[in-house]
PDB file of N, CA and C in Angstrom:
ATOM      1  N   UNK A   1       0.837  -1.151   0.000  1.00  0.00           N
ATOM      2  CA  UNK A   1       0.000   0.000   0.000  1.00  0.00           C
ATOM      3  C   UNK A   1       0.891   1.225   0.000  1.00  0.00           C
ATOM      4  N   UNK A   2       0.453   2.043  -0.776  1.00  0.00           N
ATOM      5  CA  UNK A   2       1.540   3.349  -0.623  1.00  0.00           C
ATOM      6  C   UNK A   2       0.206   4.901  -0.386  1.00  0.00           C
ATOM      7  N   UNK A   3       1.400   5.699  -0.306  1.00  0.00           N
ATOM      8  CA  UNK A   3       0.684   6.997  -0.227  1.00  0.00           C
ATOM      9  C   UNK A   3       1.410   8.119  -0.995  1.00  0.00           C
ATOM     10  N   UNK A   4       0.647   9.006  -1.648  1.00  0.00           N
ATOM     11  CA  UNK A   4       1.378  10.307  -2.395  1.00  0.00           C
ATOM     12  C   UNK A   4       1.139  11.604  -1.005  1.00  0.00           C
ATOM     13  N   UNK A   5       2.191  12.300  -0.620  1.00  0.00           N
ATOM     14  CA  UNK A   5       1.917  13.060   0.398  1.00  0.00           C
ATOM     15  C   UNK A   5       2.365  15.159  -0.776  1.00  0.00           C
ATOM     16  N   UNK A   6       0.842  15.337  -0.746  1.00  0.00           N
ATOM     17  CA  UNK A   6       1.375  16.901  -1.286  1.00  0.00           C
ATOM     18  C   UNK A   6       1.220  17.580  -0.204  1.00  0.00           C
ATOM     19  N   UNK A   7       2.814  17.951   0.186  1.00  0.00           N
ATOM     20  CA  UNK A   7       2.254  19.210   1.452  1.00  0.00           C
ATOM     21  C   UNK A   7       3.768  18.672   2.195  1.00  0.00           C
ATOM     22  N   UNK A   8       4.814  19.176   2.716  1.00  0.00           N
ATOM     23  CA  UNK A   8       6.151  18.994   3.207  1.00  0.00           C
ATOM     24  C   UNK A   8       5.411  18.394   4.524  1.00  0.00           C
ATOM     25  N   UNK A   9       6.580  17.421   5.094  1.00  0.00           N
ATOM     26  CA  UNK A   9       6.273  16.890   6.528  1.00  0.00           C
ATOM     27  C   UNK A   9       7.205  17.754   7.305  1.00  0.00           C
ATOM     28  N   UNK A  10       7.242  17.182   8.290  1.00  0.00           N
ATOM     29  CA  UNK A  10       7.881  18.160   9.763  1.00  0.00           C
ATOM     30  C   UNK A  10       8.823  16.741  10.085  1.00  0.00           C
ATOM     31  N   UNK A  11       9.995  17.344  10.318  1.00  0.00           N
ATOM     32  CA  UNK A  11      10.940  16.329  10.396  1.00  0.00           C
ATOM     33  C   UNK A  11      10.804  15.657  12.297  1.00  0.00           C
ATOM     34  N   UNK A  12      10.799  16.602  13.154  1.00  0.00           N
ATOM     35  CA  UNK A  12      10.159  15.911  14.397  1.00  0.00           C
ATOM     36  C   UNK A  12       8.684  15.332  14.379  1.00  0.00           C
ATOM     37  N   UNK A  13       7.719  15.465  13.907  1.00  0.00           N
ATOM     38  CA  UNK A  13       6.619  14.500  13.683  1.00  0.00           C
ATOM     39  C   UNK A  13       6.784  13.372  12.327  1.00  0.00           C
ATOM     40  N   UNK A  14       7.424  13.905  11.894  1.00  0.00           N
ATOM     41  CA  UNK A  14       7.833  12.475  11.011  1.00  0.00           C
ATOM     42  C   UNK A  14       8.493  11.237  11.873  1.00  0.00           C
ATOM     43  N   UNK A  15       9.527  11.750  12.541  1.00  0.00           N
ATOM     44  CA  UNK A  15      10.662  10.648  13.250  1.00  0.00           C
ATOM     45  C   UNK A  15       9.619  10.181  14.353  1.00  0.00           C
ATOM     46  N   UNK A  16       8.811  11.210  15.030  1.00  0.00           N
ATOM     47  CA  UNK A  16       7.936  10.408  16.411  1.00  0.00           C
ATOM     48  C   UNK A  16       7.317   9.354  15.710  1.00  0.00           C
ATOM     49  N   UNK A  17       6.251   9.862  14.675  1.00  0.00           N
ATOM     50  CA  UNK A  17       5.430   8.615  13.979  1.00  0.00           C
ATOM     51  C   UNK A  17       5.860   7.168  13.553  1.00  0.00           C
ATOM     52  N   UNK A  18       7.096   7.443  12.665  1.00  0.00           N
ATOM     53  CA  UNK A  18       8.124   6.142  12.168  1.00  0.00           C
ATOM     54  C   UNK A  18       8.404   5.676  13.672  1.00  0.00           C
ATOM     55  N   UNK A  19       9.107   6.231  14.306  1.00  0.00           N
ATOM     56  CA  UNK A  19       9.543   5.267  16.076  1.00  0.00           C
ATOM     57  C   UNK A  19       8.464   4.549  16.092  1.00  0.00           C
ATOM     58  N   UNK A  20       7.334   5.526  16.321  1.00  0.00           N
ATOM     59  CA  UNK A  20       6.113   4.605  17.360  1.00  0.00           C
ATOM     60  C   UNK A  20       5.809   3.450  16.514  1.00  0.00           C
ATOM     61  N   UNK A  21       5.642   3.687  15.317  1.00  0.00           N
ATOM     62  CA  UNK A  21       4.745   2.676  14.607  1.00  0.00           C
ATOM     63  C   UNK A  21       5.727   1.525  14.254  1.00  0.00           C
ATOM     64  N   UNK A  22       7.251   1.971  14.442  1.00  0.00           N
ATOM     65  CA  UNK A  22       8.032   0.404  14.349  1.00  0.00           C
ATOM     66  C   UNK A  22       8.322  -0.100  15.421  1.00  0.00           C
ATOM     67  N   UNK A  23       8.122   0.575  16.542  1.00  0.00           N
ATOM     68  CA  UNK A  23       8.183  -0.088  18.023  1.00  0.00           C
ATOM     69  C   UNK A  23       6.833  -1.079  17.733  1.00  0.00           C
ATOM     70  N   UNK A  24       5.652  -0.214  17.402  1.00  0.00           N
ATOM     71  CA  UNK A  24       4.107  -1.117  17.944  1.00  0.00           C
ATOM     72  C   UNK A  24       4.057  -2.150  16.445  1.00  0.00           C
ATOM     73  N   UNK A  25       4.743  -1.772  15.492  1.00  0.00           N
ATOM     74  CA  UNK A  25       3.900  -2.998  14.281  1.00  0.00           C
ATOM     75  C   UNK A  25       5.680  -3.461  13.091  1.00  0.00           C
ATOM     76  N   UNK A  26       6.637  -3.766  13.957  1.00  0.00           N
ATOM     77  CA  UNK A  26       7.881  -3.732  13.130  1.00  0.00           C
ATOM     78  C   UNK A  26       7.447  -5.233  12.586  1.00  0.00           C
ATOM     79  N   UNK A  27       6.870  -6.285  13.364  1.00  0.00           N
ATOM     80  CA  UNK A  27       6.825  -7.849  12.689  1.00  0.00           C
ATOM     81  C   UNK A  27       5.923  -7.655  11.987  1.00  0.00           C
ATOM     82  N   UNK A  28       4.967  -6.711  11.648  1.00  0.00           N
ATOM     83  CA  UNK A  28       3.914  -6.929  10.611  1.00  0.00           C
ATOM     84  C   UNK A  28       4.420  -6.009   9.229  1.00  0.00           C
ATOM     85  N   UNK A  29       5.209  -5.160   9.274  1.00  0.00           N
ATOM     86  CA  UNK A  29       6.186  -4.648   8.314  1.00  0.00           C
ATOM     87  C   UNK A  29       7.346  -5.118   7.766  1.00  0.00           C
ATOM     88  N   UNK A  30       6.764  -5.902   6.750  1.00  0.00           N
ATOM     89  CA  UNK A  30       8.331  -6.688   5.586  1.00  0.00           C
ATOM     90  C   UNK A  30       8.963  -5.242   5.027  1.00  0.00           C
ATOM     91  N   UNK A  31       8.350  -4.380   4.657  1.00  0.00           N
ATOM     92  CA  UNK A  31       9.528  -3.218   3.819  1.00  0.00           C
ATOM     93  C   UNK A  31       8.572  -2.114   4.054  1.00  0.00           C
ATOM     94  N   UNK A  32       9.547  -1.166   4.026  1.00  0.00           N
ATOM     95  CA  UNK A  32       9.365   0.320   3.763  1.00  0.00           C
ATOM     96  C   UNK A  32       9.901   0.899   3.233  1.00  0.00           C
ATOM     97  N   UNK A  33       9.484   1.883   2.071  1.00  0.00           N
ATOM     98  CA  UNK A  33      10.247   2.251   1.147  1.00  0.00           C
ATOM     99  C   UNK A  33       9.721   3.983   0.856  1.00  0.00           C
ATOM    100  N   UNK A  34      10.625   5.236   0.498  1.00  0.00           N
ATOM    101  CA  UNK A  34       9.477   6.447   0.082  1.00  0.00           C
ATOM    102  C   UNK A  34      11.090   7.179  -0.311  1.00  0.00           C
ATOM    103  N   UNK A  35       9.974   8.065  -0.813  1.00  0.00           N
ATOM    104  CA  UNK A  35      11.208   9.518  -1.241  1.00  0.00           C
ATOM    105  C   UNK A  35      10.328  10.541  -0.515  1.00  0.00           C
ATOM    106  N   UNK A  36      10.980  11.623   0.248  1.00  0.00           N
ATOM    107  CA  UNK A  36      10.015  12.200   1.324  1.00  0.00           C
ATOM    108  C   UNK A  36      10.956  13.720   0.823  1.00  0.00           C
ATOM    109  N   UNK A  37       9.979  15.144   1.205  1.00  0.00           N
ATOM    110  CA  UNK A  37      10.067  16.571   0.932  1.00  0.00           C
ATOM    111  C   UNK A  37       9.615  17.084   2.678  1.00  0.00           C
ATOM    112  N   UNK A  38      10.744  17.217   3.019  1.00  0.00           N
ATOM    113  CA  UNK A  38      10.814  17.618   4.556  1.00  0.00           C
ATOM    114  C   UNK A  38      10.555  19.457   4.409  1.00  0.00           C
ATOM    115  N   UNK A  39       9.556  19.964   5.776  1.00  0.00           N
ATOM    116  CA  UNK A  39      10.013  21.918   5.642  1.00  0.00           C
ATOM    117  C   UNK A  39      11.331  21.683   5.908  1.00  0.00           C
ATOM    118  N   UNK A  40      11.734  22.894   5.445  1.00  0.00           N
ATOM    119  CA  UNK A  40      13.498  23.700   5.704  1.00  0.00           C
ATOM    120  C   UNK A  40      14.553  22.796   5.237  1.00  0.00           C
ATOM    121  N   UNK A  41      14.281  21.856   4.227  1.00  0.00           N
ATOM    122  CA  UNK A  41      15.484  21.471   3.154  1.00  0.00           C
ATOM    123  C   UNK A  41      15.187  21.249   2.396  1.00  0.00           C
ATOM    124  N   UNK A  42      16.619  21.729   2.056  1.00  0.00           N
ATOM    125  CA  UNK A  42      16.583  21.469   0.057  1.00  0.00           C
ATOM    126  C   UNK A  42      16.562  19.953  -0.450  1.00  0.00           C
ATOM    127  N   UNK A  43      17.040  19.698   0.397  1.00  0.00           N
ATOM    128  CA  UNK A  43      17.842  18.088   0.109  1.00  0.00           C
ATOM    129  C   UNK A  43      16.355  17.403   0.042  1.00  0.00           C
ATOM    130  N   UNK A  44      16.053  15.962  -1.092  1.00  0.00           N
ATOM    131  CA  UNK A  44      15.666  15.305  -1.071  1.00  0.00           C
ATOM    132  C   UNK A  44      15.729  13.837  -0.281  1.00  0.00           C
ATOM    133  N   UNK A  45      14.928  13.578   0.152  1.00  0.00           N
ATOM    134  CA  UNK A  45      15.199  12.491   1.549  1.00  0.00           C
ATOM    135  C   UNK A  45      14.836  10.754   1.174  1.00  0.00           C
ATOM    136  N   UNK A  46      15.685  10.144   1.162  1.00  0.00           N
ATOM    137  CA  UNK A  46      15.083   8.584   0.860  1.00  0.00           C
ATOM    138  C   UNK A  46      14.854   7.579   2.163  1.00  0.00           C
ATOM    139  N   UNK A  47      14.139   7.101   2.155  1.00  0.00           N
ATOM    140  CA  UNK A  47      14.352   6.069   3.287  1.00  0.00           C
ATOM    141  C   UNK A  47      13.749   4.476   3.015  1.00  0.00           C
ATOM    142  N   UNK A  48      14.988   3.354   3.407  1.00  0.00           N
ATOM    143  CA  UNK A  48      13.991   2.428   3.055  1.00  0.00           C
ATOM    144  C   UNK A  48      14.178   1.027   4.644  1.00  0.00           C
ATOM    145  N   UNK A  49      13.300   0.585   4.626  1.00  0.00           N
ATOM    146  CA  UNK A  49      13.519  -0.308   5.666  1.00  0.00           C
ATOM    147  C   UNK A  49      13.213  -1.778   5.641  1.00  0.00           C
ATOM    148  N   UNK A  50      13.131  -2.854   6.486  1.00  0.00           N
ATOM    149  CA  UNK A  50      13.359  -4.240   6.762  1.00  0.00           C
ATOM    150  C   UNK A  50      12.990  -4.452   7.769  1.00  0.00           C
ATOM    151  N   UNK A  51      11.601  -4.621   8.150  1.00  0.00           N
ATOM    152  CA  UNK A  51      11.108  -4.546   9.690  1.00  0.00           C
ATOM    153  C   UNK A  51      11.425  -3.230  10.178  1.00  0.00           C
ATOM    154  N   UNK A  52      12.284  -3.382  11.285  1.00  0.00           N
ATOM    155  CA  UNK A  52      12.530  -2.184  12.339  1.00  0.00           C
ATOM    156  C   UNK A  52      13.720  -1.526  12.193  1.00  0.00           C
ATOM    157  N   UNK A  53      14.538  -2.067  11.032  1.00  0.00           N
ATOM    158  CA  UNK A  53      15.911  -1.504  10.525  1.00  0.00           C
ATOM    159  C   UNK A  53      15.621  -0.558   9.167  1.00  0.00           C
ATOM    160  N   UNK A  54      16.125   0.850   9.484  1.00  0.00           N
ATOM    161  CA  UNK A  54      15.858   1.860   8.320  1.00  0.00           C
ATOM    162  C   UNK A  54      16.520   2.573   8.315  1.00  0.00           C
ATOM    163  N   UNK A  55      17.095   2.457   6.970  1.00  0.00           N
ATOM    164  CA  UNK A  55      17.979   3.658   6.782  1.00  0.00           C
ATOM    165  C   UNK A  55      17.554   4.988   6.219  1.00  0.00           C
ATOM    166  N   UNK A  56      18.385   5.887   6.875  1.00  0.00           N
ATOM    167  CA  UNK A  56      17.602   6.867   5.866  1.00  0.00           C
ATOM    168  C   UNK A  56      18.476   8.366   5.949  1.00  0.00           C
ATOM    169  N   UNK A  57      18.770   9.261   4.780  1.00  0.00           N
ATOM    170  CA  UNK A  57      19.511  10.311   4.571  1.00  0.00           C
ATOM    171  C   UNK A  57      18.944  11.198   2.913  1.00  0.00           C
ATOM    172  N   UNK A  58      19.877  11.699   2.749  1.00  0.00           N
ATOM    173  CA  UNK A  58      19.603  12.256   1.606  1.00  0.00           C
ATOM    174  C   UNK A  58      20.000  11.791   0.154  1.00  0.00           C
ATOM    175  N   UNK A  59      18.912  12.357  -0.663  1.00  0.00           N
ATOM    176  CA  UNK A  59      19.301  11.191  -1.581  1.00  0.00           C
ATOM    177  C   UNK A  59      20.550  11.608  -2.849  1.00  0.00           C
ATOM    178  N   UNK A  60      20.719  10.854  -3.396  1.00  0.00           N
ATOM    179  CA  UNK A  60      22.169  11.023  -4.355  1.00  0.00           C
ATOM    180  C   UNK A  60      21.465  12.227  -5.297  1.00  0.00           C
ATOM    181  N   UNK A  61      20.671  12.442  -5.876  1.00  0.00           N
ATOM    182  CA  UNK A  61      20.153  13.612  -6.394  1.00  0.00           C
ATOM    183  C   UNK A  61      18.874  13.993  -5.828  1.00  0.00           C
ATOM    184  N   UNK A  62      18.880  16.240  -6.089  1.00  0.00           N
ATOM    185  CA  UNK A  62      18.344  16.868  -5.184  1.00  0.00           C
ATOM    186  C   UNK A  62      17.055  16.998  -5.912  1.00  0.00           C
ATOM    187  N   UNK A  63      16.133  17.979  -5.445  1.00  0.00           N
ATOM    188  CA  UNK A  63      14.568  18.226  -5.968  1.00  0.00           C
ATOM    189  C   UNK A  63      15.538  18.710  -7.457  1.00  0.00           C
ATOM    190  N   UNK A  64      14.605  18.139  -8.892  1.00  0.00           N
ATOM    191  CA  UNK A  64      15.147  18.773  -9.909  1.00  0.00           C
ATOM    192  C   UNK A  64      14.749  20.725  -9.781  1.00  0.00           C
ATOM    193  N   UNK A  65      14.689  21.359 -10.160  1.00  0.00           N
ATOM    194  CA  UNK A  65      14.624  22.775 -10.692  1.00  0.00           C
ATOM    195  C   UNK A  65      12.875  22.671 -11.364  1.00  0.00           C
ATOM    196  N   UNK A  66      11.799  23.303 -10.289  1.00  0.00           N
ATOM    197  CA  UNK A  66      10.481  23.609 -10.282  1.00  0.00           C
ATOM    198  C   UNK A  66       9.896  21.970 -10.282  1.00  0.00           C
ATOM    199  N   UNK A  67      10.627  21.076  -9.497  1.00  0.00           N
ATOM    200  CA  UNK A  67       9.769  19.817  -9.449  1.00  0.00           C
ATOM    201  C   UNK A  67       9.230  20.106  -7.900  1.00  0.00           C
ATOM    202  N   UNK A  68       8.045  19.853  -7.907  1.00  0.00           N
ATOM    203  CA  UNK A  68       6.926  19.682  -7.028  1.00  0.00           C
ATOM    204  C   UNK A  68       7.686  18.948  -5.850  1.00  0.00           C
ATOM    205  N   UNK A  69       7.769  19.503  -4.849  1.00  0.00           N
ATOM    206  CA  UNK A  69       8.353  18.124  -3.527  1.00  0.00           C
ATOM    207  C   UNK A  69       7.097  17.598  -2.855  1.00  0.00           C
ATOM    208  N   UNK A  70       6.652  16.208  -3.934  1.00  0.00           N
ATOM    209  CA  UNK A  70       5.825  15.208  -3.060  1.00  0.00           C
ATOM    210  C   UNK A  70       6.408  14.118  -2.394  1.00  0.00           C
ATOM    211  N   UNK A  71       5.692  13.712  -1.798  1.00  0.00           N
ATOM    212  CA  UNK A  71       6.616  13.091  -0.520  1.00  0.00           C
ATOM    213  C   UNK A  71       6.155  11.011  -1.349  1.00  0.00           C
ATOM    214  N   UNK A  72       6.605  10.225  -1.388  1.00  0.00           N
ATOM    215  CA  UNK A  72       5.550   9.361  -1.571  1.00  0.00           C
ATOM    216  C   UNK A  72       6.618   8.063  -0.691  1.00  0.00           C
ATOM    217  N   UNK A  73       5.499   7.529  -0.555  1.00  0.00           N
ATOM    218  CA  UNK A  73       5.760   5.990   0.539  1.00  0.00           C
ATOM    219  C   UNK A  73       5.051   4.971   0.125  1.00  0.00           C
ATOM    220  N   UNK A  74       5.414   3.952   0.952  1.00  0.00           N
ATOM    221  CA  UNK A  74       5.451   2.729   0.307  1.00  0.00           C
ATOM    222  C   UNK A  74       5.429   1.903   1.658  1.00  0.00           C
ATOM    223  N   UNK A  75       3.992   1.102   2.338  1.00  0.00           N
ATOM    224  CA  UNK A  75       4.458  -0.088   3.088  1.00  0.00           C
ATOM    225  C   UNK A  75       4.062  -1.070   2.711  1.00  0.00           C
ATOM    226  N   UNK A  76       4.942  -2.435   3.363  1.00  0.00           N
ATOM    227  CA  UNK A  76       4.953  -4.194   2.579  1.00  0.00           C
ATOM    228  C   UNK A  76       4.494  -4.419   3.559  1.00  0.00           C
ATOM    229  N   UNK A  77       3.357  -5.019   3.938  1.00  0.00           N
ATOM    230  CA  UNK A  77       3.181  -6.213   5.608  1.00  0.00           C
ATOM    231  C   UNK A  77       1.692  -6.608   5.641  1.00  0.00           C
ATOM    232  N   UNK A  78       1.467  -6.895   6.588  1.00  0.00           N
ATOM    233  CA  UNK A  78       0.127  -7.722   7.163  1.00  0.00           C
ATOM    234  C   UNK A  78      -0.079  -7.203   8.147  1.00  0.00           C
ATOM    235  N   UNK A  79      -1.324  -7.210   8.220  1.00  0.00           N
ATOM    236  CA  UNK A  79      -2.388  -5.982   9.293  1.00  0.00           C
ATOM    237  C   UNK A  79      -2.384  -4.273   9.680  1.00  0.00           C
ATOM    238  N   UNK A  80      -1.926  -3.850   8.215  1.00  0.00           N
ATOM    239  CA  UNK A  80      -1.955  -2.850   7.925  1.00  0.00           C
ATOM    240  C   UNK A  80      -2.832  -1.941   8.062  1.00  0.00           C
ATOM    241  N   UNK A  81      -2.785  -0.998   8.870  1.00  0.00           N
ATOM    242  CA  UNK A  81      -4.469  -0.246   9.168  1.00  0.00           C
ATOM    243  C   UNK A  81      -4.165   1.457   8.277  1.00  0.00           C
ATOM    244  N   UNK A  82      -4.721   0.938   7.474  1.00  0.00           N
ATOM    245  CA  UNK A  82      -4.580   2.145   6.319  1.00  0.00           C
ATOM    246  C   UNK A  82      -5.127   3.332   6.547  1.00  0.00           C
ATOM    247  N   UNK A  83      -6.086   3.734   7.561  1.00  0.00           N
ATOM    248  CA  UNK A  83      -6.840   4.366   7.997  1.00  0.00           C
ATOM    249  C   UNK A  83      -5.514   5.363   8.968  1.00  0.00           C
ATOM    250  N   UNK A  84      -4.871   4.455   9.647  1.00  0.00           N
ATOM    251  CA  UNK A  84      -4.095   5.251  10.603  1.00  0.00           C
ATOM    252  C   UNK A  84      -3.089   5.193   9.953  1.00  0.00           C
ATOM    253  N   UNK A  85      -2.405   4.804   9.166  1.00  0.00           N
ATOM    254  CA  UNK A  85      -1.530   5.200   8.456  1.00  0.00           C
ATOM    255  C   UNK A  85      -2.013   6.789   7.860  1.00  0.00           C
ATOM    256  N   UNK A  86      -2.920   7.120   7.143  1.00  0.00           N
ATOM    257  CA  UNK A  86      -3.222   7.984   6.264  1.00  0.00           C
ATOM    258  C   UNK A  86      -3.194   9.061   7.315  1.00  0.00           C
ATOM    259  N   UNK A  87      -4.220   9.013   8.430  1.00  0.00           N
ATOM    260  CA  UNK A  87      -4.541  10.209   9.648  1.00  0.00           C
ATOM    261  C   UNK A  87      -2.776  10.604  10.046  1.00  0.00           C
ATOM    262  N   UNK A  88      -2.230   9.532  10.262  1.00  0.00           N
ATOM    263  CA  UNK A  88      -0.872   9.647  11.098  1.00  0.00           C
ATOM    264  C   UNK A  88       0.348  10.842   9.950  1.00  0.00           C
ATOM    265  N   UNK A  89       0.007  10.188   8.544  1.00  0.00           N
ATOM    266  CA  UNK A  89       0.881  11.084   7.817  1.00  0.00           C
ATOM    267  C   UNK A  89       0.117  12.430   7.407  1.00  0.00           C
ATOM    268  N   UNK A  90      -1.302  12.437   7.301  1.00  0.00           N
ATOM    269  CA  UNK A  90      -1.858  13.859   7.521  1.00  0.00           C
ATOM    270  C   UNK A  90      -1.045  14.771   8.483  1.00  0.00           C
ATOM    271  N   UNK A  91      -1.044  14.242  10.144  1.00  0.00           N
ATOM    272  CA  UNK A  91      -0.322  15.345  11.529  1.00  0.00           C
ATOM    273  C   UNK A  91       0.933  15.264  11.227  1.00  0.00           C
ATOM    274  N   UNK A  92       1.633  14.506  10.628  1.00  0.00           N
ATOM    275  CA  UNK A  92       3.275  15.101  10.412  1.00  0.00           C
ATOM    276  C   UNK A  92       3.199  15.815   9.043  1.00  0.00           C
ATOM    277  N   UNK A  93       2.139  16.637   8.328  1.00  0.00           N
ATOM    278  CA  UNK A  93       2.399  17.439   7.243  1.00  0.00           C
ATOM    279  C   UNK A  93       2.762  19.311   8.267  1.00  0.00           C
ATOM    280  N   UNK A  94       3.492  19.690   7.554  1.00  0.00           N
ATOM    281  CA  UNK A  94       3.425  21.458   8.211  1.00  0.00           C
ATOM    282  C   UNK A  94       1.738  21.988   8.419  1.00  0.00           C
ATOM    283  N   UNK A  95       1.284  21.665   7.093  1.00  0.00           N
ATOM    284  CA  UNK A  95       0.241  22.023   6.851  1.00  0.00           C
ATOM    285  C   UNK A  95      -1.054  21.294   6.776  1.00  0.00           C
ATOM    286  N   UNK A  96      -1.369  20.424   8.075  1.00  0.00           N
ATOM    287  CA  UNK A  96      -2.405  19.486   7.631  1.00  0.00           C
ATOM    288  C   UNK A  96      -3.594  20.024   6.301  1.00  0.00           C
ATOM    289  N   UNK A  97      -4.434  21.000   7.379  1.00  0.00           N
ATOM    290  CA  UNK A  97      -5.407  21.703   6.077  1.00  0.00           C
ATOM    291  C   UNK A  97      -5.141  21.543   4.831  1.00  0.00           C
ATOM    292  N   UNK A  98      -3.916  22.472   4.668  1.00  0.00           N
ATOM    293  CA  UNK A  98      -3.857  22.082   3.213  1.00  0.00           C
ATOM    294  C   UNK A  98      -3.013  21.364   2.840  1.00  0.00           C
ATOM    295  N   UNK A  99      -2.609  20.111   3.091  1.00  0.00           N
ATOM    296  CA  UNK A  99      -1.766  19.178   2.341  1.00  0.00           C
ATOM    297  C   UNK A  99      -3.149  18.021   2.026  1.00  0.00           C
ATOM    298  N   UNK A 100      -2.657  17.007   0.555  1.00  0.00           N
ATOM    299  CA  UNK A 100      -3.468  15.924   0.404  1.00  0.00           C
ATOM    300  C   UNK A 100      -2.692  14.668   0.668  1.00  0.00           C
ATOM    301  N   UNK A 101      -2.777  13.641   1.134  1.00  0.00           N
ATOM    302  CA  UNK A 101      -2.519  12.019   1.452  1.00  0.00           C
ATOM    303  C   UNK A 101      -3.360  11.546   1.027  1.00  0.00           C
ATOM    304  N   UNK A 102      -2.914  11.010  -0.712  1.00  0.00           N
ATOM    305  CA  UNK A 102      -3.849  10.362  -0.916  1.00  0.00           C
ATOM    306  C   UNK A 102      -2.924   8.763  -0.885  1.00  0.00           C
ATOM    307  N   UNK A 103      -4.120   7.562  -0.516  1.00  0.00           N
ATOM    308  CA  UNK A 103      -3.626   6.748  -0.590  1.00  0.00           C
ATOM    309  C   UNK A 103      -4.424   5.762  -1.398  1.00  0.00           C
ATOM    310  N   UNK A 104      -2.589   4.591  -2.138  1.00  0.00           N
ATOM    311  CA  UNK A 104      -3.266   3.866  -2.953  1.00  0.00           C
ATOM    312  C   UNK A 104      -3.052   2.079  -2.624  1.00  0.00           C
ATOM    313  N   UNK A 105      -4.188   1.887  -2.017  1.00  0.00           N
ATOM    314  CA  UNK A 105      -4.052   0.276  -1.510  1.00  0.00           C
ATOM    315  C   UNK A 105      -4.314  -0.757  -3.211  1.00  0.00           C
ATOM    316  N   UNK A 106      -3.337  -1.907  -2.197  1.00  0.00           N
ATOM    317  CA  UNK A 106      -3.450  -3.068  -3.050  1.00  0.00           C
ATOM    318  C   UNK A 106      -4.373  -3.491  -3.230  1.00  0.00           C
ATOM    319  N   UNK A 107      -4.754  -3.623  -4.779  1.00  0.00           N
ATOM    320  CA  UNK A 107      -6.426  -4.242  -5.030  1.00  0.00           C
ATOM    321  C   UNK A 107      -6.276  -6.172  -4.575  1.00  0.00           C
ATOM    322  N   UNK A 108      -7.388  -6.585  -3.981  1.00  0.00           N
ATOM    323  CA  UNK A 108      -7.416  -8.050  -3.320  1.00  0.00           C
ATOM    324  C   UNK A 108      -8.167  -8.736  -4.785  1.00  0.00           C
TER     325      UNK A 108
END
């Protein structure tokens, strides 16, 4: 299931959310994967993970010149609650109001 995030996240509500949710659901998460548009950098951000192990920094190339910084993610696992996933990356946007999370689940 992934998500397109328009609207920059907040780099301290980003990191609380990722902790909590790999402390409470790391065995039900096979991978995590996104390219993320943090406020107050330039730098483009990758992160990918393996359960509860994730790496994550900036990526080898920056936002191109007038490309849009959407954020987009990617989780692999079982008992995925898509609902709180979506609410959870809404409160780490700067701008809840106006940012969109839209998300796109795996068709069954």
């Amino acid at each position: 299931m992934g998500f397109t995030i328009k609207g920059l996240l907040e780099v301290p509500l980003f990191n609380q959310f990722m902790s909590k949710l790999l402390q409470e659901k790391a065995a039900d998460l096979y991978r995590t994967k996104g390219v993320l548009g943090f406020v107050g950098q330039e730098d483009k951000f990758v992160f990918q993970g393996v359960h509860e192990q994730i790496n994550f920094g900036p990526a080898n190339s920056p936002w191109s010149e007038g490309e849009e910084r959407i954020s987009k993610m990617v989780f692999i696992g079982k008992n995925i609650d898509y609902d709180f996933l979506k609410q959870n990356l809404e409160a780490c946007c700067q701008d809840p109001a106006n940012s969109v999370v839209t998300m796109h689940k795996k068709s069954k």
